[in-house]
Protein backbone atom coordinates (compact mmCIF):
# COMPACT_ATOMS: atom_id res chain seq x y z
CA UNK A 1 -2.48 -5.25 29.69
CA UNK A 2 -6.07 -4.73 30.53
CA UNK A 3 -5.36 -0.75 31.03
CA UNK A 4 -3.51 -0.96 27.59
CA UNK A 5 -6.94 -1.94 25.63
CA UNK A 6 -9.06 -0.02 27.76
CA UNK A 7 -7.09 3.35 27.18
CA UNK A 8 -7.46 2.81 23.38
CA UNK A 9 -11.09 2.19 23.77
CA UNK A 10 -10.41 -1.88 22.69
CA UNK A 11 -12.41 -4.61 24.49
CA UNK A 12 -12.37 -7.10 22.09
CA UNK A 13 -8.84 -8.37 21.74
CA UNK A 14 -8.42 -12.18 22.59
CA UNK A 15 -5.89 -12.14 25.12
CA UNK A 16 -7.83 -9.43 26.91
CA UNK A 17 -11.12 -11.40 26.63
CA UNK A 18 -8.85 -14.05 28.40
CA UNK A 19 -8.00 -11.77 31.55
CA UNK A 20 -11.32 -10.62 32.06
CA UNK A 21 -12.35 -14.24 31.84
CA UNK A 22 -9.98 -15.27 34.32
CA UNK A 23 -10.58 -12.15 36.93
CA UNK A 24 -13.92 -13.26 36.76
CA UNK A 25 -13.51 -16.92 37.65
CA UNK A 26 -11.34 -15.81 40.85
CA UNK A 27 -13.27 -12.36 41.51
CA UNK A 28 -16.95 -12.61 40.44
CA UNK A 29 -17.72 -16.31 40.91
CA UNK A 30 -15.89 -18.73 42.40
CA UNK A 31 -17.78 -21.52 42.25
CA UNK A 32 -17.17 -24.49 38.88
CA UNK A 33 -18.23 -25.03 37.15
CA UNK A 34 -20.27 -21.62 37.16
CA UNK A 35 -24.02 -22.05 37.91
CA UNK A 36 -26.22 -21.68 34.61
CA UNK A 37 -27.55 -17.96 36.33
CA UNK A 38 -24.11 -16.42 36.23
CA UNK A 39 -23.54 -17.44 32.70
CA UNK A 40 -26.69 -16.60 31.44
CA UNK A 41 -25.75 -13.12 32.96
CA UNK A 42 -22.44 -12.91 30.97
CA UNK A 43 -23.68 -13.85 27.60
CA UNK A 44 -24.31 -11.65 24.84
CA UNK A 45 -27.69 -11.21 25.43
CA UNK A 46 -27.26 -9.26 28.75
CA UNK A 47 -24.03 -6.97 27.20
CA UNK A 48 -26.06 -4.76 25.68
CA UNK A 49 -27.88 -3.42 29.10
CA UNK A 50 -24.63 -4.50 31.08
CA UNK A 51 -22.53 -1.78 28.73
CA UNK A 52 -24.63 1.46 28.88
CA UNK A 53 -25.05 0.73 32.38
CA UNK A 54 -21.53 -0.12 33.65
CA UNK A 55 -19.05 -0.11 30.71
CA UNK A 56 -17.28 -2.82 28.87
CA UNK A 57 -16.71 -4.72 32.89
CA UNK A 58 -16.13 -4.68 36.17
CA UNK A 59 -12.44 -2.73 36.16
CA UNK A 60 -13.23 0.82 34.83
CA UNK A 61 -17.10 2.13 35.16
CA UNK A 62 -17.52 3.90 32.15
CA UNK A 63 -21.04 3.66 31.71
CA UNK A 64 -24.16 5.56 33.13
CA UNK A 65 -23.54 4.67 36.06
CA UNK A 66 -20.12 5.99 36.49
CA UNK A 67 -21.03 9.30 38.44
CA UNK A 68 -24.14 7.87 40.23
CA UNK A 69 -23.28 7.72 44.06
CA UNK A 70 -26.55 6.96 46.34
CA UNK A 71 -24.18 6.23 50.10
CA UNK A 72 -25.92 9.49 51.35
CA UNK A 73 -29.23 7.75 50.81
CA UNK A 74 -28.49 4.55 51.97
CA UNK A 75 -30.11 5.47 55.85
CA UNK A 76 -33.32 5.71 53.87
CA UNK A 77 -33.19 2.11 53.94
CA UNK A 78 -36.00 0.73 56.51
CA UNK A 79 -35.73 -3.23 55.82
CA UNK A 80 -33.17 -5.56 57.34
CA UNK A 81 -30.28 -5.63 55.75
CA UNK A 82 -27.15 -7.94 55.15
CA UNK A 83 -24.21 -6.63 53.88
CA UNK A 84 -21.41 -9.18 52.85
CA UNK A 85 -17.84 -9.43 51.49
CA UNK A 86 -15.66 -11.59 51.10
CA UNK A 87 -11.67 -11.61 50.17
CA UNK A 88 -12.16 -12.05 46.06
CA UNK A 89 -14.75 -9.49 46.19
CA UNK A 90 -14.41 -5.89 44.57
CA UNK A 91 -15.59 -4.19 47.71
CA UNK A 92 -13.09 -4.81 50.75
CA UNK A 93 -14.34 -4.96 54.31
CA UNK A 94 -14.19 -1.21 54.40
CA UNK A 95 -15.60 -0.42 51.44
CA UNK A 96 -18.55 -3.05 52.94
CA UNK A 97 -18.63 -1.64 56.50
CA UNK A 98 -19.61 1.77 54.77
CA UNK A 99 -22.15 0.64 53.47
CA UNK A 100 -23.14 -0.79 56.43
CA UNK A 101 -22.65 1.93 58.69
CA UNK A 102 -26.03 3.98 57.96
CA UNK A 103 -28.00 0.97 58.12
CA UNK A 104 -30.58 1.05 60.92
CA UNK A 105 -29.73 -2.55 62.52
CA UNK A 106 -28.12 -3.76 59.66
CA UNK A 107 -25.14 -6.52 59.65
CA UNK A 108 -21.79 -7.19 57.71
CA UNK A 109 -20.64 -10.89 57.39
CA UNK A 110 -17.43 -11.50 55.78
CA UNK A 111 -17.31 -15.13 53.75
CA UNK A 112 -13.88 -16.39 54.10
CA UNK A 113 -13.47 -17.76 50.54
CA UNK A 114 -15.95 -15.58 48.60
CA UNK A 115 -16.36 -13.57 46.09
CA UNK A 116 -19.24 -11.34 45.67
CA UNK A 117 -21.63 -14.32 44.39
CA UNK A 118 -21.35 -15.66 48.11
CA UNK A 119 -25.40 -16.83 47.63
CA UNK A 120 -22.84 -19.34 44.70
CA UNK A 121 -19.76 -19.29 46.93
CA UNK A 122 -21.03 -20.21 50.14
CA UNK A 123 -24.43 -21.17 49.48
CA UNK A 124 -25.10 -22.86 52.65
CA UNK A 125 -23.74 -20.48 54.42
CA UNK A 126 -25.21 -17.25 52.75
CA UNK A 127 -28.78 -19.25 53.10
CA UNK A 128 -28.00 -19.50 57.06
CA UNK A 129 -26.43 -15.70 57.29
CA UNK A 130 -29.80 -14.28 55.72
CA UNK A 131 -32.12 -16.76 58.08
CA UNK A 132 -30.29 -15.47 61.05
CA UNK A 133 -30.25 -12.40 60.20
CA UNK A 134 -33.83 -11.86 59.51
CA UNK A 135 -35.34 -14.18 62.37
CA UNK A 136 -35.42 -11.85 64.81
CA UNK A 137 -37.38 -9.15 62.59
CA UNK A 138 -40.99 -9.92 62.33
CA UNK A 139 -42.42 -10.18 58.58
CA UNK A 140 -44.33 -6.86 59.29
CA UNK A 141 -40.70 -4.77 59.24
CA UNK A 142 -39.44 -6.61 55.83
CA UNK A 143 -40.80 -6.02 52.66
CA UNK A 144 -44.72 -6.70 52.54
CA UNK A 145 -45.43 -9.20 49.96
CA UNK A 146 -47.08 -8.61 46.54
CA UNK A 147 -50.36 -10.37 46.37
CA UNK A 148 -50.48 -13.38 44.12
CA UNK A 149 -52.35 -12.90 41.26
CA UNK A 150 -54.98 -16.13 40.62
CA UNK A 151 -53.70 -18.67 38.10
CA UNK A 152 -55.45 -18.45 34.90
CA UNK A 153 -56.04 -21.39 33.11
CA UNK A 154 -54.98 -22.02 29.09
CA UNK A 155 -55.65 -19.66 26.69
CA UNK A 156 -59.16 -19.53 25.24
CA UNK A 157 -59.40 -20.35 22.03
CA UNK A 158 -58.85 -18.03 18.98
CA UNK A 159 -56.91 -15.34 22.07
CA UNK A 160 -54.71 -13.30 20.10
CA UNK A 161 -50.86 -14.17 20.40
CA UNK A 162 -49.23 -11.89 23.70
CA UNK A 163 -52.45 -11.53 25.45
CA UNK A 164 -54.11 -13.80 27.72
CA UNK A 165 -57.69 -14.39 28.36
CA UNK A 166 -58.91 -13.47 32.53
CA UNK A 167 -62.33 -14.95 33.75
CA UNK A 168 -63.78 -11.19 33.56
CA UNK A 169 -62.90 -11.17 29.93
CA UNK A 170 -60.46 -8.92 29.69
CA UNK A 171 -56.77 -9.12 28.45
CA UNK A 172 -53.86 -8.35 30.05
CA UNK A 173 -50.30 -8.56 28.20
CA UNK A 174 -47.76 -11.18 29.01
């Protein structure tokens, strides 16, 4: 059914809306009900970016990214890395274990009931995975942290709407 609609260029149909619905629920996030994050990232608001970018969903890439393929670059990856999978998720253990493969020192952990979402899955879990993992590397090999920028207090009065005073007294956007 879902190849029907998408051969005719139709992604709007009820009963297909339904399926994709219900592939989600057992293949993006398994978790109910679904944390507020994943929604938000379904809703209407995020289709518009979601569609160039990938296509109408998760079954047939039809969007810009359809022909992008980076695996040759992924040994250009210095941090520590965690790959995971789990049984609902789109990428098998293979498809996983490829990607971990060129990873300098990297590790694959397979979630038993996950999805991809195993940080919503397997929360617990994912949090201890990722501790694990990265205890042994000192902070100086992962990502360096972005300096804080100082809080700034209210706006001064009679600041122009989307800018925001600075104590030198210049304005920086929001």
């Amino acid at each position: 059914m879902l190849r029907r609609y998408e051969a005719i260029g139709d992604d709007r149909p009820p009963d297909y809306l339904r399926a994709v619905a219900e592939f989600y629920r057992s293949h993006l996030c398994r978790r109910a009900p679904w944390p507020p994050e994943v929604t938000y990232s379904l809703e209407p608001l995020s289709l518009p970016k979601y569609g160039t970018r990938n296509g109408a969903n998760e079954f047939s890439l039809l969007g810009t990214i359809r022909h992008v393929d980076l695996t040759d670059r992924l040994h250009e990856i210095s941090v520590p890395t965690l790959v995971t999978c789990g049984p609902y998720d789109e990428v098998a253990p293979a498809g996983a274990r490829s990607i971990r493969d060129p990873l300098p020192g990297a590790a694959l952990v397979a979630f038993p009931e996950s999805s991809p979402t195993a940080f919503w899955d397997d929360r617990e879990g994912d949090l201890r995975w990722g501790r694990d993992h990265l205890a042994p590397h000192p902070r100086s090999e992962r990502r360096p942290r972005r300096a804080r920028r100082p809080a700034v207090g209210p706006r001064p009065r009679g600041a122009r709407a989307g800018f925001r005073g600075s104590t030198r007294g210049r304005r920086t956007l929001r």
